[in-house]
Protein backbone atom coordinates (compact mmCIF):
# COMPACT_ATOMS: atom_id res chain seq x y z
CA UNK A 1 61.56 85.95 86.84
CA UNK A 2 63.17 82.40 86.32
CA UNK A 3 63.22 80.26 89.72
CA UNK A 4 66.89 80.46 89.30
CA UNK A 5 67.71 83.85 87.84
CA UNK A 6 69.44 86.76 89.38
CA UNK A 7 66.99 89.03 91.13
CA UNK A 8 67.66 92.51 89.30
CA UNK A 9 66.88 96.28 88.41
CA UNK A 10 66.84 97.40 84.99
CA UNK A 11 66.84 101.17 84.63
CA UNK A 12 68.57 104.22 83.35
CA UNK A 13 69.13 105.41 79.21
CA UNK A 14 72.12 104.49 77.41
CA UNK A 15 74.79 101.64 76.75
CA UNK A 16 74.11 98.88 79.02
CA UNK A 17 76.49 98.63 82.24
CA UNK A 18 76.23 95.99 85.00
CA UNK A 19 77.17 96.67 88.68
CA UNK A 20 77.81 93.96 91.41
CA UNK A 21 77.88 94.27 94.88
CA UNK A 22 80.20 93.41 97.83
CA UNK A 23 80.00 90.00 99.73
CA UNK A 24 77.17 90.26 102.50
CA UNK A 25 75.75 92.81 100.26
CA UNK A 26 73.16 93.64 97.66
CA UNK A 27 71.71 95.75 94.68
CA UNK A 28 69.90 98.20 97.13
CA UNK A 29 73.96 99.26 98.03
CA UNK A 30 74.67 100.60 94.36
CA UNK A 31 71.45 103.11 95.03
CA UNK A 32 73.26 106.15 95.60
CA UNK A 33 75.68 106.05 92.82
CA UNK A 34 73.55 107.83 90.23
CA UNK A 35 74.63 105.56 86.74
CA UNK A 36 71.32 105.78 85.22
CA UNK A 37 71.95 109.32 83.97
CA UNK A 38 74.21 108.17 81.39
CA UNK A 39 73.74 103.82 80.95
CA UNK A 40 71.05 101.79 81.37
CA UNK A 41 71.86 100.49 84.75
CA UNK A 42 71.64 96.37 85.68
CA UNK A 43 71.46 95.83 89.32
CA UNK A 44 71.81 92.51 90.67
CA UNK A 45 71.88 90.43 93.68
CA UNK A 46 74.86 87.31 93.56
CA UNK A 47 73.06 84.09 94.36
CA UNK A 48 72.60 83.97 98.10
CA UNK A 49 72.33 87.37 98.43
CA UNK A 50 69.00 89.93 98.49
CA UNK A 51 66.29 88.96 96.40
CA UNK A 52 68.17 86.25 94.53
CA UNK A 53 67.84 82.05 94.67
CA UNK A 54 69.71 80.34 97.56
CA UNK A 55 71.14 78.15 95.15
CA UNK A 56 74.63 75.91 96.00
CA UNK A 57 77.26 76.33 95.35
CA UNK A 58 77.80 79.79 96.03
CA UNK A 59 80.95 80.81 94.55
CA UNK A 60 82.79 83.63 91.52
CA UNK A 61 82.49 81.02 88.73
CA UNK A 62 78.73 80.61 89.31
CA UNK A 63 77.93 84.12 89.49
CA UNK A 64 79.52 85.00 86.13
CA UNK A 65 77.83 82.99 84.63
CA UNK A 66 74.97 83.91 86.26
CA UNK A 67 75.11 87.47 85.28
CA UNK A 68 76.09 86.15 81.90
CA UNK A 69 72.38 84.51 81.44
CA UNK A 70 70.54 87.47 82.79
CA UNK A 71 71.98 89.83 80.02
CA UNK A 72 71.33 87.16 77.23
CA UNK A 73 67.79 86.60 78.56
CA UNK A 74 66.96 90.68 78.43
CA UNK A 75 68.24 89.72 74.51
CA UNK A 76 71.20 92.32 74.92
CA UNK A 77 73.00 93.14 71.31
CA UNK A 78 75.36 95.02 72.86
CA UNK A 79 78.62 93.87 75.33
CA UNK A 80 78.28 94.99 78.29
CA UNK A 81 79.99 97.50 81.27
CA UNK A 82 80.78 96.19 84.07
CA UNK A 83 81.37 97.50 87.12
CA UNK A 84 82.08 95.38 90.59
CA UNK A 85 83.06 96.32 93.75
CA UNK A 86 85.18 94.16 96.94
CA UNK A 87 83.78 90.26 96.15
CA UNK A 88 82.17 92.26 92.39
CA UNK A 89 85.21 93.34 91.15
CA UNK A 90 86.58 89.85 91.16
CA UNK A 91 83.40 88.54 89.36
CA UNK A 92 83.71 91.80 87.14
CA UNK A 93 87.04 90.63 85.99
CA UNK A 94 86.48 86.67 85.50
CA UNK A 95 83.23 87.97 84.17
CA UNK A 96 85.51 90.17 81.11
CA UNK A 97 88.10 87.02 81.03
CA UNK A 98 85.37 84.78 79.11
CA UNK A 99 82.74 86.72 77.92
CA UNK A 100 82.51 90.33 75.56
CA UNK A 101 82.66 93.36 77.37
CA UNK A 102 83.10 96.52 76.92
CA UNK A 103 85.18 97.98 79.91
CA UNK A 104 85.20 97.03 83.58
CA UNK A 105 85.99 98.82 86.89
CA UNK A 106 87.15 96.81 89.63
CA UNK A 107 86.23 98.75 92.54
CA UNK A 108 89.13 98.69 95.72
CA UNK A 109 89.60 95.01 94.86
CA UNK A 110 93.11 93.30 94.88
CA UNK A 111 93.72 90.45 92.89
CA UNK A 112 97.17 89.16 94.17
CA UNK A 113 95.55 86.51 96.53
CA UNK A 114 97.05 84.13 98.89
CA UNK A 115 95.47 81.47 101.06
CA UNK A 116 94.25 82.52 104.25
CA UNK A 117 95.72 81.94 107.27
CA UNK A 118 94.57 78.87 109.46
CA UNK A 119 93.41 80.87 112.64
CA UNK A 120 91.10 82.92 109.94
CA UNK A 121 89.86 80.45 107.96
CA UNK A 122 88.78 78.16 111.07
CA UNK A 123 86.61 81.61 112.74
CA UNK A 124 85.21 82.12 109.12
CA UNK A 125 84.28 78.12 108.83
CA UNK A 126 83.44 77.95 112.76
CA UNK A 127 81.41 79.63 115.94
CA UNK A 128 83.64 83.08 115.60
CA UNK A 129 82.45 83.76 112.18
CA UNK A 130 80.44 86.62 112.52
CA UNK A 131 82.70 88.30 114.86
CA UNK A 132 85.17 87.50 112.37
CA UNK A 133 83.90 89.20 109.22
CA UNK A 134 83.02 92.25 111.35
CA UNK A 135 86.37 92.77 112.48
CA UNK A 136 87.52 92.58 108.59
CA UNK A 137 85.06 95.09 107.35
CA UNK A 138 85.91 97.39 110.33
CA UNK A 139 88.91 97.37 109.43
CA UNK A 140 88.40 98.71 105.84
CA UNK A 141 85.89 101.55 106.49
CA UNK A 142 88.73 104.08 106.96
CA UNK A 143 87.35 108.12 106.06
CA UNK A 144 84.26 106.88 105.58
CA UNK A 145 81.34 109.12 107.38
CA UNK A 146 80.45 107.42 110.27
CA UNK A 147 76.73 107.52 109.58
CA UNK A 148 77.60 105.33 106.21
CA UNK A 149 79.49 102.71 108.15
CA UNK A 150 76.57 102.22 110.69
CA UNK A 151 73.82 102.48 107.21
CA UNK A 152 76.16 99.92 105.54
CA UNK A 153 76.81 97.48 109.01
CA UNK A 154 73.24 97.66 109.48
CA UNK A 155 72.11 96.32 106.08
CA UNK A 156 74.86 93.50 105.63
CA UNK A 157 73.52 89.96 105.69
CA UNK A 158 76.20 87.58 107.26
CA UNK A 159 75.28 84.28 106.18
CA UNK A 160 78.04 81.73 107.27
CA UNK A 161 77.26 79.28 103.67
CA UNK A 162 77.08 81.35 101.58
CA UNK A 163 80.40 83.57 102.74
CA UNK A 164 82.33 80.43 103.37
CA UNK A 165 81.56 79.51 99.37
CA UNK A 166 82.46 82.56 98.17
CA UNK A 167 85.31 82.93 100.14
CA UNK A 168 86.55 78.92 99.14
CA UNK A 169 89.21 79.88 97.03
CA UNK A 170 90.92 81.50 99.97
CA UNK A 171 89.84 79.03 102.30
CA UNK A 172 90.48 75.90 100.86
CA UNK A 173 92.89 76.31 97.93
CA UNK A 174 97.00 76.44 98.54
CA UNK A 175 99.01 79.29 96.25
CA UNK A 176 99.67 76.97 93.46
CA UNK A 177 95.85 76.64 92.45
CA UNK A 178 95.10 80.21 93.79
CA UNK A 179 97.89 81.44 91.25
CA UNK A 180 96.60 79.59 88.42
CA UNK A 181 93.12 81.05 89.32
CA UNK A 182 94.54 84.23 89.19
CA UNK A 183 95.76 83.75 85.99
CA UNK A 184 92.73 82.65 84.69
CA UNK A 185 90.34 85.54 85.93
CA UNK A 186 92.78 87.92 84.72
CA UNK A 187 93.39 86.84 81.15
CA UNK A 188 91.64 89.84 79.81
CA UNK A 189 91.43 90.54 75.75
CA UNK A 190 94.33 93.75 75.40
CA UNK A 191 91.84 95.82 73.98
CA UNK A 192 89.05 96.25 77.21
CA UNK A 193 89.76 99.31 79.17
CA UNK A 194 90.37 97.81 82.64
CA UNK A 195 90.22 100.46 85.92
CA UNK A 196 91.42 99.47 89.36
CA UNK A 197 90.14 102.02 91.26
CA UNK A 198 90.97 101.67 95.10
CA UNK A 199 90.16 103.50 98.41
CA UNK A 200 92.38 101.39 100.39
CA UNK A 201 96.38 100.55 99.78
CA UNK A 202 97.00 97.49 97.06
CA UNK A 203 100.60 97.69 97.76
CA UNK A 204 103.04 99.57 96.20
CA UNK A 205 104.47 97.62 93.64
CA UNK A 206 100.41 96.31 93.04
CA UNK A 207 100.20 98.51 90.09
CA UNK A 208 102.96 97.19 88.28
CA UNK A 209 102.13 93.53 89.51
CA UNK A 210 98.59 94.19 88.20
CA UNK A 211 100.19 95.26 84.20
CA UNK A 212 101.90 92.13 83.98
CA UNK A 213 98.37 90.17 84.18
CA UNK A 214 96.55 93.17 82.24
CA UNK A 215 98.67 95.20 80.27
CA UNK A 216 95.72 97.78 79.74
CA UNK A 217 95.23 98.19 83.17
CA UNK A 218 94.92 101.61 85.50
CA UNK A 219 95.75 101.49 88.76
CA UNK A 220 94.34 104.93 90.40
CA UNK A 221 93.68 106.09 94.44
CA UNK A 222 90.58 107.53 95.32
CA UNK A 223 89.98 110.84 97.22
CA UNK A 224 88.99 109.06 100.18
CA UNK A 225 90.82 106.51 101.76
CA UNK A 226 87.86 103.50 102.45
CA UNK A 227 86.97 100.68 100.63
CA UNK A 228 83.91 101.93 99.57
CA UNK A 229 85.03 105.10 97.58
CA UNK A 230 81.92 104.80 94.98
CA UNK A 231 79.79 105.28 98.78
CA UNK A 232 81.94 108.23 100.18
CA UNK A 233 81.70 110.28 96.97
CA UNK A 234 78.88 109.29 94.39
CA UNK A 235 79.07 112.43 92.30
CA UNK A 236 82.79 111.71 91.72
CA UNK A 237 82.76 108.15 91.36
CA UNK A 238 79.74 108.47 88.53
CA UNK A 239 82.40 111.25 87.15
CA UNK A 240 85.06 109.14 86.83
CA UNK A 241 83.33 106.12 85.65
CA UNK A 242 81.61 107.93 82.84
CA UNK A 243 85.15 109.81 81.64
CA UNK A 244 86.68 105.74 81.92
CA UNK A 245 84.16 104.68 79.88
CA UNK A 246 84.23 107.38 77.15
């Protein structure tokens, strides 16, 4: 492996399909969704995260294209999947905004963004970060088993950096240049099958917010209410992704 490529998993039979992970996350959290029966599965870990390079600045730009050299150096002739969830479905959708792909889901991701407010963004920049980010994420686990949520708590890596670059946009940008982000990372070709699958509530009017960026979009609700639906019910999230993809 390059010094500064994605650390990755390469496995499975079939068209080729990519899956990111969450912030604080990493491949190893995509193991029990069972893809490889039907695409040949890339795993990766974002820069700063798992296996991969520590290597600044951490941030959604970066990692696209960052996933983008991994499939050209594994000489890919085919467009890939891709399938993100939280922080991945973000990087999933810039990723389909400038490069070929086939079809992305954007797993319980919303991409109507605002900045952050100032009490949040100073305990994510200062000494009340981790206590922070755990309060978000407990907040989103929701009908998730129990046992999952302490599996999933257990293997998160909360790294102040690299979080605080991810998280920049929200951090550091006001709504003008968040908007015109937003414009950007969703200025999808009309002809890639785009599914915005969620666990938790976008909003009500999200899904038709969400057509007027991506006209081919489908906004859906899980069975279970969490944000990590693909984690409460593998068999049905491999379903669904497969039928989506078809």
């Amino acid at each position: 492996m390059a010094d500064d490529q994605l650390a990755h998993d390469l496995a499975g039979t079939g068209p080729i399909l990519v899956v990111v992970h969450g912030i604080t996350e990493n491949r190893r959290f995509w193991d029990p969704v069972d893809l490889r029966q039907h695409f040949r599965v890339l795993s990766v870990d974002l820069r700063g995260h798992g296996d991969s390079p520590r290597t600044r600045p951490y941030g959604i730009d970066e990692s696209v294209e960052d996933v983008h050299r991994l499939i050209e150096s594994l000489g890919e002739d085919q467009s890939p999947f891709i399938v993100g969830h939280s922080l991945g479905g973000v990087i999933a959708t810039a990723y389909a905004a400038r490069y070929p792909t086939r079809g992305v889901v954007n797993v319980d991701q919303s991409l109507r963004v605002g900045p952050l407010p100032a009490e949040i963004a100073a305990a994510v920049r200062g000494e009340g970060f981790a206590d922070c980010v755990r309060t978000v994420f407990a907040q989103l686990h929701g009908e998730l088993d129990p046992a999952l949520v302490a599996d999933i708590e257990r293997r998160r890596t909360l790294d102040q950096e690299v979080f605080s670059g991810y998280w920049t946009p929200l951090l550091d940008w006001d709504a003008d240049a968040l908007a015109a982000w937003s414009r950007r990372t969703t200025s999808l070709p009309p002809d890639v099958p785009y599914l915005s699958l969620h666990g938790t509530d976008p909003g009500g009017d999200y899904a038709d917010w969400l057509a007027g960026r991506i006209p081919a979009a489908v906004v859906e609700q899980a069975p279970t209410r969490t944000h990590y639906p693909h984690l409460a019910q593998p068999e049905w999230f491999v379903s669904r992704v497969r039928r989506f993809f078809s």
